[in-house]
C-alpha atoms as a PDB file:
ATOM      1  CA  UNK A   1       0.000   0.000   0.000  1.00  0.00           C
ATOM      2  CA  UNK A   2       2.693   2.153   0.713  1.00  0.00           C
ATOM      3  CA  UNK A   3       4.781   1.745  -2.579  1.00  0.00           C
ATOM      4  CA  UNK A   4       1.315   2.354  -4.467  1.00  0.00           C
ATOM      5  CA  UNK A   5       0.721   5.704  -2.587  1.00  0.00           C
ATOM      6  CA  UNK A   6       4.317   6.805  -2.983  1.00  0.00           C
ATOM      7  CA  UNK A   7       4.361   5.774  -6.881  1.00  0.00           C
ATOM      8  CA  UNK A   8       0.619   7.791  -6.566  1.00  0.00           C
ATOM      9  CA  UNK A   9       2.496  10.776  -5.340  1.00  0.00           C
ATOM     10  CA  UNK A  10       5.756  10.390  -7.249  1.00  0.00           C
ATOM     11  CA  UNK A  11       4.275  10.130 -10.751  1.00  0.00           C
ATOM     12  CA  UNK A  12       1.658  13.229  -9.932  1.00  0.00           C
ATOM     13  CA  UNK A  13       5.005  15.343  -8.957  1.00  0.00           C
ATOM     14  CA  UNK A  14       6.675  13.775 -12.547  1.00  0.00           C
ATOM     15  CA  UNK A  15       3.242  14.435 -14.496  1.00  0.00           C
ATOM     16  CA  UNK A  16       2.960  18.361 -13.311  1.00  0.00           C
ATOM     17  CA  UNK A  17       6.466  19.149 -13.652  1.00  0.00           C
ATOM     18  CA  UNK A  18       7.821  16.910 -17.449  1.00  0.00           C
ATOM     19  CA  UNK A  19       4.644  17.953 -19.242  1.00  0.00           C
ATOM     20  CA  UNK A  20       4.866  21.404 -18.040  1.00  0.00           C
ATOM     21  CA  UNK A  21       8.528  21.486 -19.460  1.00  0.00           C
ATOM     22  CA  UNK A  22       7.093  20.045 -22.574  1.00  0.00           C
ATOM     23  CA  UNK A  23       4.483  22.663 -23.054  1.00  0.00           C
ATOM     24  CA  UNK A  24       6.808  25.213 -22.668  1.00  0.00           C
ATOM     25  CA  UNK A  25       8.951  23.604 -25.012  1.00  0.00           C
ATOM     26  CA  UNK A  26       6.483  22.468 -27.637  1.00  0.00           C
ATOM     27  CA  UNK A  27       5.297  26.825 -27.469  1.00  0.00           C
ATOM     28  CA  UNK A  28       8.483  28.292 -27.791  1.00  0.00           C
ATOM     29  CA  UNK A  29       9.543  25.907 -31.168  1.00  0.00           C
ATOM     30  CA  UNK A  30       6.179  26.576 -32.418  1.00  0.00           C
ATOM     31  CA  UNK A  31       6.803  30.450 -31.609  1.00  0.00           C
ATOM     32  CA  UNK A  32      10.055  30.259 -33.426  1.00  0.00           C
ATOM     33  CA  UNK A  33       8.356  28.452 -36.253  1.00  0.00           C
ATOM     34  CA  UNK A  34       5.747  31.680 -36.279  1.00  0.00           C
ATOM     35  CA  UNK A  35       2.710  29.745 -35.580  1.00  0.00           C
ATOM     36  CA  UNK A  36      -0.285  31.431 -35.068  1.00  0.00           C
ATOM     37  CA  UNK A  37      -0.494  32.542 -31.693  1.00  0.00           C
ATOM     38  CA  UNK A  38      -4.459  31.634 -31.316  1.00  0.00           C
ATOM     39  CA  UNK A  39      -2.666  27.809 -32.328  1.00  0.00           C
ATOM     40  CA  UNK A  40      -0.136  28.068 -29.816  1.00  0.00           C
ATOM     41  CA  UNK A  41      -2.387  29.269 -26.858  1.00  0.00           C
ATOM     42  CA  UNK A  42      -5.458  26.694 -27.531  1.00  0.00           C
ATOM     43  CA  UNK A  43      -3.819  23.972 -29.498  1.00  0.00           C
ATOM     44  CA  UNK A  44      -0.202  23.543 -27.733  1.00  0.00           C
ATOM     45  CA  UNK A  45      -0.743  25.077 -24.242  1.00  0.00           C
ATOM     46  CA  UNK A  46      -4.740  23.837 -23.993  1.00  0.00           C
ATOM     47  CA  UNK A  47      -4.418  20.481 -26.249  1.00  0.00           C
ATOM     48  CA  UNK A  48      -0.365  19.911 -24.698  1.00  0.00           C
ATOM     49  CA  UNK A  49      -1.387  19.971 -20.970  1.00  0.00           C
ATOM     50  CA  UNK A  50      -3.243  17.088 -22.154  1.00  0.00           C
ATOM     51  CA  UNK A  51      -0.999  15.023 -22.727  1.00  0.00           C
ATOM     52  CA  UNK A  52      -0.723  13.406 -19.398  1.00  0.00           C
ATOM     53  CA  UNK A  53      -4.275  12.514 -19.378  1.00  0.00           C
ATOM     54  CA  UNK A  54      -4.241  11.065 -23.079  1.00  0.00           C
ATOM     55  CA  UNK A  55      -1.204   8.673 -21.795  1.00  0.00           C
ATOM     56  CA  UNK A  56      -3.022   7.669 -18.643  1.00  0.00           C
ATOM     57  CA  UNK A  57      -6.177   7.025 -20.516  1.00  0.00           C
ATOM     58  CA  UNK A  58      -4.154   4.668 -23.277  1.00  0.00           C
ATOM     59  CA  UNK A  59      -2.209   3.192 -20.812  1.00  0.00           C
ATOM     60  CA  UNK A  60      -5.426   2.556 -18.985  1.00  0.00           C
ATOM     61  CA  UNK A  61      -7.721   1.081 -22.215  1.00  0.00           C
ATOM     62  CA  UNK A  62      -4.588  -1.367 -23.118  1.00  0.00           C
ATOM     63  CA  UNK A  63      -4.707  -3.037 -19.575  1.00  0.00           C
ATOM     64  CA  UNK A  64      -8.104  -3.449 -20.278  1.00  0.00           C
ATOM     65  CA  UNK A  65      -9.297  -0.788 -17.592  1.00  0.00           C
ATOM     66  CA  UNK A  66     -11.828   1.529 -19.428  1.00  0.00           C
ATOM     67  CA  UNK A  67     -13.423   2.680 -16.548  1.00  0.00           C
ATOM     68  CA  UNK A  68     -10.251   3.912 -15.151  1.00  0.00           C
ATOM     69  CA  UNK A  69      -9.830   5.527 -19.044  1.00  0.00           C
ATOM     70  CA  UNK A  70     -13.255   7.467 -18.627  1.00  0.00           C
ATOM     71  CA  UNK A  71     -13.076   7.960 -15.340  1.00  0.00           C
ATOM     72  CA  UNK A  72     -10.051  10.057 -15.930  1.00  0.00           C
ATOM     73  CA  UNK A  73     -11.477  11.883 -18.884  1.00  0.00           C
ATOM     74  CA  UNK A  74     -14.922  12.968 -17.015  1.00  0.00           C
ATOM     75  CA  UNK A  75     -13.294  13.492 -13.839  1.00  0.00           C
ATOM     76  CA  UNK A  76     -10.414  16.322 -15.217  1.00  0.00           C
ATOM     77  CA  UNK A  77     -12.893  17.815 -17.542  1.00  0.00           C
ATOM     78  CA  UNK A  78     -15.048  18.822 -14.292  1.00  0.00           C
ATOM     79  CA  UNK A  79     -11.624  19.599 -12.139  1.00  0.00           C
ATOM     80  CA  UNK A  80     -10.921  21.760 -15.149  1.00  0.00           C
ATOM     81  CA  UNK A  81     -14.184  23.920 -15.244  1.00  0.00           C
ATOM     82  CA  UNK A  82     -14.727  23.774 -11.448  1.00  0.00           C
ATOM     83  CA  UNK A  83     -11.428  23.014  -9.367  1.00  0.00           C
ATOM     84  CA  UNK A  84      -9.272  24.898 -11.527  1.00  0.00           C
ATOM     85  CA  UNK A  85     -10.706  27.506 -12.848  1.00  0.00           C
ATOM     86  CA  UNK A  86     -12.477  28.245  -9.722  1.00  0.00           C
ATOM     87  CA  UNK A  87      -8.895  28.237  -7.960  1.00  0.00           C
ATOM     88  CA  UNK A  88      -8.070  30.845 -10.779  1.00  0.00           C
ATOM     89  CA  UNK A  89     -10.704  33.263 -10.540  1.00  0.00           C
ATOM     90  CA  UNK A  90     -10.037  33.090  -6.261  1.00  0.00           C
ATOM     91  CA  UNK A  91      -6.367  34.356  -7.249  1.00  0.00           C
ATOM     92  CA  UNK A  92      -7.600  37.169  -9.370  1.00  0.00           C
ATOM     93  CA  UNK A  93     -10.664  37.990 -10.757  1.00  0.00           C
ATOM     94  CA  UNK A  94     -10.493  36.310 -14.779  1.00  0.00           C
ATOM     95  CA  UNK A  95     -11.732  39.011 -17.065  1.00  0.00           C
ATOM     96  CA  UNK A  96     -12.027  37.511 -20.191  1.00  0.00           C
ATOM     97  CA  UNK A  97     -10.904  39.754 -23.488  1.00  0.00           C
ATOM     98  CA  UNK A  98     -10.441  37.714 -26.091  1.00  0.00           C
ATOM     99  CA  UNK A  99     -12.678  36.198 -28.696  1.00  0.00           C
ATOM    100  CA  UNK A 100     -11.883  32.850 -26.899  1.00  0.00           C
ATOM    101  CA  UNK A 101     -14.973  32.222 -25.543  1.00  0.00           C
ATOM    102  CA  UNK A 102     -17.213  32.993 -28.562  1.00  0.00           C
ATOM    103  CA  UNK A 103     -14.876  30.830 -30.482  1.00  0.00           C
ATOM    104  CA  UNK A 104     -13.831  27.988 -27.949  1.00  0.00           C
ATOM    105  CA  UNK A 105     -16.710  27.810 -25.497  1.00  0.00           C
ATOM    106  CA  UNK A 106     -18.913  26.303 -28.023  1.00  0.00           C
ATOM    107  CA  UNK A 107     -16.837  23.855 -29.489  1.00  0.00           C
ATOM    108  CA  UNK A 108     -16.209  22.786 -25.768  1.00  0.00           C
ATOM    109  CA  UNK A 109     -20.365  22.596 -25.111  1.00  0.00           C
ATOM    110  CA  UNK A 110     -20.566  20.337 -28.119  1.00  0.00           C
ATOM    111  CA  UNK A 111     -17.731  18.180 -27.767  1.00  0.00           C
ATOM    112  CA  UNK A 112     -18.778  17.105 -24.004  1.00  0.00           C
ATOM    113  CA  UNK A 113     -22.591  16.530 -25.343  1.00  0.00           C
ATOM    114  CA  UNK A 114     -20.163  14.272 -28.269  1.00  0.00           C
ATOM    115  CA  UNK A 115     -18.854  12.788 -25.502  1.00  0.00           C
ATOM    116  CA  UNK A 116     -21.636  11.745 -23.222  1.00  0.00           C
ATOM    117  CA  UNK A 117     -23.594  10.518 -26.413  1.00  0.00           C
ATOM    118  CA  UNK A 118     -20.714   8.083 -27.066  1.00  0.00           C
ATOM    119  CA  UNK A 119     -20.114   7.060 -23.328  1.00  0.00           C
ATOM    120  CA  UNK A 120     -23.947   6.215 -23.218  1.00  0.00           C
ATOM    121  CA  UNK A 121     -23.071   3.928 -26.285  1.00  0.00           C
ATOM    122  CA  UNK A 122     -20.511   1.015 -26.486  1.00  0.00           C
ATOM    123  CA  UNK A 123     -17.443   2.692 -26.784  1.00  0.00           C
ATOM    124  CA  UNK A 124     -16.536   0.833 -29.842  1.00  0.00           C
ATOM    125  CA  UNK A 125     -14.000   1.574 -32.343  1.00  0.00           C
ATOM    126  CA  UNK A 126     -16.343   3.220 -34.488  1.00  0.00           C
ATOM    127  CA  UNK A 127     -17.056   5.682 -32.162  1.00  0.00           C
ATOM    128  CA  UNK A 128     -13.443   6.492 -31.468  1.00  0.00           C
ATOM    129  CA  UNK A 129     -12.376   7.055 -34.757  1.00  0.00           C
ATOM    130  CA  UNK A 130     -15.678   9.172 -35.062  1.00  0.00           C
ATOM    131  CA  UNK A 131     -14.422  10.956 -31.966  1.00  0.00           C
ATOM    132  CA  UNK A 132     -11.102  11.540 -33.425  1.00  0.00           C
ATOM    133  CA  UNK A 133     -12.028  12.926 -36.303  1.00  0.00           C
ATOM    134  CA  UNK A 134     -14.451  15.583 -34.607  1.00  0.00           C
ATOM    135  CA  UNK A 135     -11.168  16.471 -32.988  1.00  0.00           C
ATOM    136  CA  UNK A 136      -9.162  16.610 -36.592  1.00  0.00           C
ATOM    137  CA  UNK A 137     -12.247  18.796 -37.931  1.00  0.00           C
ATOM    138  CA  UNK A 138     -11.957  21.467 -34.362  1.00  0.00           C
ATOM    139  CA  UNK A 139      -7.978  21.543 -34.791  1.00  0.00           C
ATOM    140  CA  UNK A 140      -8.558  22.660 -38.657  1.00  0.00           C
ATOM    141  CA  UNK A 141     -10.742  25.042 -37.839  1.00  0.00           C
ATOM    142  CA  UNK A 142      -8.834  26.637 -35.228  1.00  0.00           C
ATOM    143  CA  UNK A 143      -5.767  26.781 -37.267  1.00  0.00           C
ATOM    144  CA  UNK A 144      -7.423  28.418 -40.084  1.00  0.00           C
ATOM    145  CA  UNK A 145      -8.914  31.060 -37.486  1.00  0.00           C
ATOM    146  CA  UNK A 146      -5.962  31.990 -36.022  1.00  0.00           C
ATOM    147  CA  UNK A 147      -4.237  32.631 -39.458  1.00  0.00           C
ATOM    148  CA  UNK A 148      -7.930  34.494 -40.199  1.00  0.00           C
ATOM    149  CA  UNK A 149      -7.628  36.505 -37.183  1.00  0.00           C
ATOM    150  CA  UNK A 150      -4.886  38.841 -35.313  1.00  0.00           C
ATOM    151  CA  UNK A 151      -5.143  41.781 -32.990  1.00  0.00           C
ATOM    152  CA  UNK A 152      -6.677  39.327 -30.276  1.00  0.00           C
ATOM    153  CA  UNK A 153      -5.788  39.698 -26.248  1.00  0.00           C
ATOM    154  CA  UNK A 154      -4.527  36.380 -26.245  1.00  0.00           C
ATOM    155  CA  UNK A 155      -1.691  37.406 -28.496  1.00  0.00           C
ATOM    156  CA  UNK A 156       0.038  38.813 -25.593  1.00  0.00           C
ATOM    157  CA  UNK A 157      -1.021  36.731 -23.192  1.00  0.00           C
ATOM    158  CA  UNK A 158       0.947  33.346 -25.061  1.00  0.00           C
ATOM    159  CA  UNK A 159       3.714  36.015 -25.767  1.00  0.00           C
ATOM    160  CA  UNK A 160       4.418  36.647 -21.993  1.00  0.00           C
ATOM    161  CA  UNK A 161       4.128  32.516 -21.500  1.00  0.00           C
ATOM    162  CA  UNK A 162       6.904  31.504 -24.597  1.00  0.00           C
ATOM    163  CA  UNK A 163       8.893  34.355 -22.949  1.00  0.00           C
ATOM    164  CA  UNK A 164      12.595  34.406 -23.914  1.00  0.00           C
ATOM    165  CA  UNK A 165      13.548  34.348 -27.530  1.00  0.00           C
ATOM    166  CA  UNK A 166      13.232  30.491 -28.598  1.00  0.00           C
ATOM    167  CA  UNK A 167      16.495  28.499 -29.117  1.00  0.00           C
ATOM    168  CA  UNK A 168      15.396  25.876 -31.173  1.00  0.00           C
ATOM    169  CA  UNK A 169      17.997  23.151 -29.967  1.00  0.00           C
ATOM    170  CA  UNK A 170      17.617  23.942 -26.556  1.00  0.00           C
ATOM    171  CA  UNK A 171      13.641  23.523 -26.745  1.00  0.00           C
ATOM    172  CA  UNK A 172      14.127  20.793 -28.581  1.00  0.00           C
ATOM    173  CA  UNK A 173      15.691  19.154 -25.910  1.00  0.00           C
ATOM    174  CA  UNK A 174      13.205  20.127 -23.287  1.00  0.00           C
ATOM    175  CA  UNK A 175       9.914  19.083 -25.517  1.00  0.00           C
ATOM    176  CA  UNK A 176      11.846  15.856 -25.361  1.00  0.00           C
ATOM    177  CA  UNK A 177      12.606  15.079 -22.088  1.00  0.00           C
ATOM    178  CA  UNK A 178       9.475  16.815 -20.757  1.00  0.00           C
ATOM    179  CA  UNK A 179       7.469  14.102 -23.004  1.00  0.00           C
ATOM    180  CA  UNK A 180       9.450  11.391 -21.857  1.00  0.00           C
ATOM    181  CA  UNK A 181       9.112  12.600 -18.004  1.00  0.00           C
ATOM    182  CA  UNK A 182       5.370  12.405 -19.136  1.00  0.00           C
ATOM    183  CA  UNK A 183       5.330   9.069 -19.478  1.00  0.00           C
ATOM    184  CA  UNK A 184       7.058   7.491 -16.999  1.00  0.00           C
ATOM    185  CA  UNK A 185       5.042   9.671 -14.704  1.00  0.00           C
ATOM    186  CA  UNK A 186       1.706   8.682 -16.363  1.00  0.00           C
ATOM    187  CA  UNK A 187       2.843   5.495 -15.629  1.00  0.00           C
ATOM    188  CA  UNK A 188       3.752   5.355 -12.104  1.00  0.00           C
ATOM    189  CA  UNK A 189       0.364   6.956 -11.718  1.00  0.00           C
ATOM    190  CA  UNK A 190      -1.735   4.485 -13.242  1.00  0.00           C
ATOM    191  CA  UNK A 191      -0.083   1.634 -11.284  1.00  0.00           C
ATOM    192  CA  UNK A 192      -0.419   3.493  -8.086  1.00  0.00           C
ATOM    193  CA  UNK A 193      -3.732   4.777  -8.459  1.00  0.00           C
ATOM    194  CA  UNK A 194      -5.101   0.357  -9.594  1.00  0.00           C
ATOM    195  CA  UNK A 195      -3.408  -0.844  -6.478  1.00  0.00           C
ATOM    196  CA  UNK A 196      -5.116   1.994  -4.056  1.00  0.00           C
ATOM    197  CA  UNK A 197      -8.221   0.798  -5.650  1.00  0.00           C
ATOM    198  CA  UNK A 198      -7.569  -2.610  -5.256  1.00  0.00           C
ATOM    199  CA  UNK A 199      -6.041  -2.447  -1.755  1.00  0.00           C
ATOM    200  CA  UNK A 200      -9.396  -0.326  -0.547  1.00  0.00           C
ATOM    201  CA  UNK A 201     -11.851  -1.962  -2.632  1.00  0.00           C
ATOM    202  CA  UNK A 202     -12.723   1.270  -4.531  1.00  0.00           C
ATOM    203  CA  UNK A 203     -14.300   0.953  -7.989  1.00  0.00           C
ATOM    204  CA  UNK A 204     -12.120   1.966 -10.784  1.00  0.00           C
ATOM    205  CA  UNK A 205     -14.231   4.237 -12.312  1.00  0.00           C
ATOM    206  CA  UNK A 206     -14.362   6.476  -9.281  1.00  0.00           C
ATOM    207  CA  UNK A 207     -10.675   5.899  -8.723  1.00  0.00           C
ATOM    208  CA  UNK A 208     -10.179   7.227 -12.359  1.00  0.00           C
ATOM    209  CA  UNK A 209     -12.057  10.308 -11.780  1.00  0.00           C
ATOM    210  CA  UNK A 210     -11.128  11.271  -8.575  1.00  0.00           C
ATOM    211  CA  UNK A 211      -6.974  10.173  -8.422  1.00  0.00           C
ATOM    212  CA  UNK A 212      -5.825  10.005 -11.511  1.00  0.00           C
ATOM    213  CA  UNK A 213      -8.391  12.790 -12.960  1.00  0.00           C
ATOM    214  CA  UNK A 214      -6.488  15.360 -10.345  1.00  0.00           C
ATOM    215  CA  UNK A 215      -3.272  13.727 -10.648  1.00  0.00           C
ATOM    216  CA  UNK A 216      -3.647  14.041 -14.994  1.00  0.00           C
ATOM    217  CA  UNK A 217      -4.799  17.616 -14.281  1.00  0.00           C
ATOM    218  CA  UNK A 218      -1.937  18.837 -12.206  1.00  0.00           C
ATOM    219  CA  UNK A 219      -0.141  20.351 -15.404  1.00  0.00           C
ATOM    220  CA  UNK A 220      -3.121  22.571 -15.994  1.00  0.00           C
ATOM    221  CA  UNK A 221      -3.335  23.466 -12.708  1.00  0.00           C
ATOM    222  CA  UNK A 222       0.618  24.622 -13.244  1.00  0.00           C
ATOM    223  CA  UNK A 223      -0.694  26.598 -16.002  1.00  0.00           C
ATOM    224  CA  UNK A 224      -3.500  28.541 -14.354  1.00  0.00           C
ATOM    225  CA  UNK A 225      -1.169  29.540 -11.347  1.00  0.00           C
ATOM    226  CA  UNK A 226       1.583  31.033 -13.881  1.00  0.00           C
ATOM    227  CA  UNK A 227      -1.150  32.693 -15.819  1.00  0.00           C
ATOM    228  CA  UNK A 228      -2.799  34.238 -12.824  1.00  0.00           C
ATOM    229  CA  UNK A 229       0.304  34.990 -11.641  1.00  0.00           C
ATOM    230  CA  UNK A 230       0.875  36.861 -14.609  1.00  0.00           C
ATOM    231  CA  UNK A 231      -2.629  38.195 -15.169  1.00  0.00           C
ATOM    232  CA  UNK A 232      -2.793  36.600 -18.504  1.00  0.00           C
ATOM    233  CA  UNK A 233      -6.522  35.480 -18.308  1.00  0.00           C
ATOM    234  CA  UNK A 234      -7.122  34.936 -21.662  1.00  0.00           C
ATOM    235  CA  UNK A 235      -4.603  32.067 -21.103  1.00  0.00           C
ATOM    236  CA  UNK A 236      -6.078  30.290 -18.934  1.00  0.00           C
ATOM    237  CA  UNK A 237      -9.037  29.814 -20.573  1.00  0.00           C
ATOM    238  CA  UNK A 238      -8.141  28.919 -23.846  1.00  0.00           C
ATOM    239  CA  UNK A 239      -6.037  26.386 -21.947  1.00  0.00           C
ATOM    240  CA  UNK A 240      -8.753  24.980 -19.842  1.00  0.00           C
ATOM    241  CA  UNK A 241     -11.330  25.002 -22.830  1.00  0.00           C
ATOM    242  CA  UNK A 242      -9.429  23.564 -25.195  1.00  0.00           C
ATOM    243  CA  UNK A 243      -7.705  20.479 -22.594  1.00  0.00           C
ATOM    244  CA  UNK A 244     -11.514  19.249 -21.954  1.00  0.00           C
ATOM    245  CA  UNK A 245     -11.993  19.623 -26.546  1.00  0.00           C
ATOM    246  CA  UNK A 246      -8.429  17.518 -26.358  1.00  0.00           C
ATOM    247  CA  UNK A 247     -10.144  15.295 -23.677  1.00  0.00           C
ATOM    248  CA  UNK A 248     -13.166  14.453 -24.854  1.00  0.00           C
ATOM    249  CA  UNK A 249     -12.710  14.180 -28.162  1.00  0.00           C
ATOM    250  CA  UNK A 250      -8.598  12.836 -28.615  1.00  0.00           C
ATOM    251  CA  UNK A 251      -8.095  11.228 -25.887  1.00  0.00           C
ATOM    252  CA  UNK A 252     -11.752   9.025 -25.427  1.00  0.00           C
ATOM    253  CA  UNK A 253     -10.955   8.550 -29.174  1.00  0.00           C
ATOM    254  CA  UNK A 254      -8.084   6.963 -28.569  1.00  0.00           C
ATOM    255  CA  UNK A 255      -8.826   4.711 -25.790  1.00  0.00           C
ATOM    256  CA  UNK A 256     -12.653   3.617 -27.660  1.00  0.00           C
ATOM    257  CA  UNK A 257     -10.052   2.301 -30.291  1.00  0.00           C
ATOM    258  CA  UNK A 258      -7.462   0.435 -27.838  1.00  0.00           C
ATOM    259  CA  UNK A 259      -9.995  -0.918 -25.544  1.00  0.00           C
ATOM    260  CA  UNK A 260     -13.125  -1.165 -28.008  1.00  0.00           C
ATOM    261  CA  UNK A 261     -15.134  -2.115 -24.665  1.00  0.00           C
ATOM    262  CA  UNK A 262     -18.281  -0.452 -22.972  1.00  0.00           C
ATOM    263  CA  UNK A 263     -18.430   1.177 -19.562  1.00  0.00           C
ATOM    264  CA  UNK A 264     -20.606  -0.352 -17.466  1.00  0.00           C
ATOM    265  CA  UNK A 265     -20.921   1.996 -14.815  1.00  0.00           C
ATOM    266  CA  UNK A 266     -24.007   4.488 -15.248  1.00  0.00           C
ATOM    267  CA  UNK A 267     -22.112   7.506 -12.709  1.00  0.00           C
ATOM    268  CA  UNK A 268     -19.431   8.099 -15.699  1.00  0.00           C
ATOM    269  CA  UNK A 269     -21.210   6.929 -18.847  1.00  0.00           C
ATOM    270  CA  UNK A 270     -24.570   8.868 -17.669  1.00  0.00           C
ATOM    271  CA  UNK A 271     -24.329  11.137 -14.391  1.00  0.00           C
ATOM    272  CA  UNK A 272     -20.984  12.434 -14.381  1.00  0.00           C
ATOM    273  CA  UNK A 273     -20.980  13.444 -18.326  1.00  0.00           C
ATOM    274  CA  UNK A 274     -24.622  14.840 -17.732  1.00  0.00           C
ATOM    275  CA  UNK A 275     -22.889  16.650 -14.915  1.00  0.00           C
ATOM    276  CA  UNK A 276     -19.728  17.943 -17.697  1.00  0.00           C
ATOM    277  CA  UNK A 277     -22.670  19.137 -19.906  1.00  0.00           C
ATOM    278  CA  UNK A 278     -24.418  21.108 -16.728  1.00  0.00           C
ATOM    279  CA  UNK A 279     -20.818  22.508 -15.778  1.00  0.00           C
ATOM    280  CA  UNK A 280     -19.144  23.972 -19.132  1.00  0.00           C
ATOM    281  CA  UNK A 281     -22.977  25.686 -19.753  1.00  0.00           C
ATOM    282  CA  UNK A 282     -22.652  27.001 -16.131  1.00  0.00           C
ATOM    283  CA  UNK A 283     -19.297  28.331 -17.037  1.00  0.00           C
ATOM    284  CA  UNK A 284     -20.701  29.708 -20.758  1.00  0.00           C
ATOM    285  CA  UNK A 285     -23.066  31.978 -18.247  1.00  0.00           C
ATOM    286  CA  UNK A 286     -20.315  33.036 -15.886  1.00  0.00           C
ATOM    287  CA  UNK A 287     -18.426  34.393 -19.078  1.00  0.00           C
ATOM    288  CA  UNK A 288     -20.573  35.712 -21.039  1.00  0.00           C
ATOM    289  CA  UNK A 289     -22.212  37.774 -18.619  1.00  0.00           C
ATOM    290  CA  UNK A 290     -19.604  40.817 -17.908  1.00  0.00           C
ATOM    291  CA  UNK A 291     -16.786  37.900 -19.628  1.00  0.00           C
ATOM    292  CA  UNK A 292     -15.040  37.370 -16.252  1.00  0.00           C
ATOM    293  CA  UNK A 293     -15.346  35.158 -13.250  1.00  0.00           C
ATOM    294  CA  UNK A 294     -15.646  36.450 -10.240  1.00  0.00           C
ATOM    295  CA  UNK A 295     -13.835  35.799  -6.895  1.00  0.00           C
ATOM    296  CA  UNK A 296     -17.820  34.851  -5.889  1.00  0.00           C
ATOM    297  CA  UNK A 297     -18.411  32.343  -9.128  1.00  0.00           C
ATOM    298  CA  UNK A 298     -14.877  30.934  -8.278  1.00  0.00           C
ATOM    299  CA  UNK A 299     -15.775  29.888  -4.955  1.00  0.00           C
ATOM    300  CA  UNK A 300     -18.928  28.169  -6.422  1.00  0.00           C
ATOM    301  CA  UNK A 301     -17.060  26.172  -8.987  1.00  0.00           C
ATOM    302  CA  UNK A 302     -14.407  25.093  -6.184  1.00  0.00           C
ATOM    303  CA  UNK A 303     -17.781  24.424  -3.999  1.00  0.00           C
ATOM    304  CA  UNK A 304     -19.175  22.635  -7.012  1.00  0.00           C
ATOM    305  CA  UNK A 305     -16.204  20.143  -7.498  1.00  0.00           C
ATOM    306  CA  UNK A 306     -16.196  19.497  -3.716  1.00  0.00           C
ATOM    307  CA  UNK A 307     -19.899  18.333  -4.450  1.00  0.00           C
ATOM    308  CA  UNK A 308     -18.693  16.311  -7.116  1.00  0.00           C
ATOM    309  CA  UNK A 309     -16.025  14.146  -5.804  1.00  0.00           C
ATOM    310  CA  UNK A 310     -18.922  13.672  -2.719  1.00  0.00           C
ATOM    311  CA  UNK A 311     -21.473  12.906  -5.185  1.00  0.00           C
ATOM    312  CA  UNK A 312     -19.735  10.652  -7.628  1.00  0.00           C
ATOM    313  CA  UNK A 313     -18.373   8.685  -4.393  1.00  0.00           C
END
């Protein structure tokens, strides 16, 4: 029990702090490869912070644990919106600029309605590659915006994260190591997290969202300090929208095509996507309505996730 809690801990620690490093990494070459900024802040900072939670989720769906798969998804796409975001908006009240939310919100709406049609269905193969190619359409379509588009907020909001001029060999390096770091975190997580739940008799489904969900959602939680920090709200959300697109749409994809398996366990495939659905609309309100969050709204979402994890257990 004790070697499962410290590989629990150890790979968290890994996860926040490689992928991180590989975000930054991944920004800065695209930055020196003048990517569109839009790109850069929703694609590599939202879809790269990710990462941790689409390696989980595959590791997950090849040992046959799919629960544990969308467990994870469901449960860091509601630690996103309410845990995170909420902690953001208690740190400084997140005035939203940009175009981001006319732009992102919605794609984020649909894509978690996507997502609790399919977890209501078999999870099949099908219905992953259907998944992933909802993400390939959303990924066009914000590239060709943010060529479309310039003079947004969010410009200088990703241009205070790359920071220092980009040295291409140097990042290189980084995005390498920081993916690598990834991975053997995601790892020690997964196999720390199955023998907690094993140990303690927990299902795995509420051991996916609730463990590894906050453990796979440490690296955006990494990102929303800095960007408070920094007052770059635009940042953080265009990261947090566009990690539960990535989550919902990439990563279930690819786990419905490595594990091909349903989930029989009606608080993900039904409640707790239901709940997603109720939570990113909840969020759509708090933005547009004066586009910010208030210190107030923040303490609800926080309240909200604290409901969740009580809820879902």
């Amino acid at each position: 029990m004790l070697a499962a809690v410290l590989a629990l801990a150890a790979g968290a620690v890994l996860l926040a702090v490689a992928a991180d490093q590989f975000v930054v990494g991944a920004a800065r070459l695209a930055a020196a490869l003048r990517v569109p900024v839009l790109v850069i802040g929703v694609v590599l900072v939202g879809f790269g912070t990710s990462l941790p939670e689409a390696l989980v989720s595959g590791l997950a769906a090849a040992r046959g644990e799919m629960a544990v798969s969308l467990g994870n998804v469901v449960g860091s796409n509601v630690a996103n919106l309410s845990l995170l975001l909420g902690v953001g908006a208690l740190i400084f009240p997140i005035a939203v600029r940009s175009s981001v939310v006319s732009r992102e919100w919605p794609l984020t709406l649909a894509s978690a309605v996507l997502l609790a049609v399919v977890a209501a269905g078999s999870l099949s193969r099908i219905e992953g590659f259907v998944l992933l190619g909802a993400m390939g359409a959303v990924v066009a379509w914000i590239v060709a915006a943010g060529r479309a588009r310039s003079g947004d907020p969010l410009a200088a909001d990703v241009g205070e994260f790359v920071g220092e001029a980009p040295r291409p060999v140097r990042e290189s390096i980084r995005t390498v190591l920081g993916l690598a770091g990834t991975l053997a975190g995601s790892q020690a997580l997964l196999w720390g997290a199955l023998e907690i739940a094993e140990e303690l008799s927990l299902a795995s489904g509420f051991v996916g969202a609730t463990l590894v969900a906050i453990g796979t959602s440490l690296p955006e939680l990494v990102t929303v300090l800095q960007s408070a920090r920094r007052r770059e709200p635009d940042l953080i959300v265009g990261n947090l929208l566009g990690s539960n697109m990535f989550n919902a749409l990439a990563v279930t994809g690819v786990a419905a095509v490595i594990g091909d398996a349903p989930v029989d366990d009606r608080s993900l495939t039904f409640d707790a996507t239901l709940a997603g659905i109720g939570l990113t609309a909840l969020v759509g309100v708090f933005l547009v309505t004066g586009r910010r969050v208030s210190r107030a709204e923040g303490a609800v979402l926080v309240a909200v996730y604290a409901g969740f994890v009580v809820w879902l257990g």
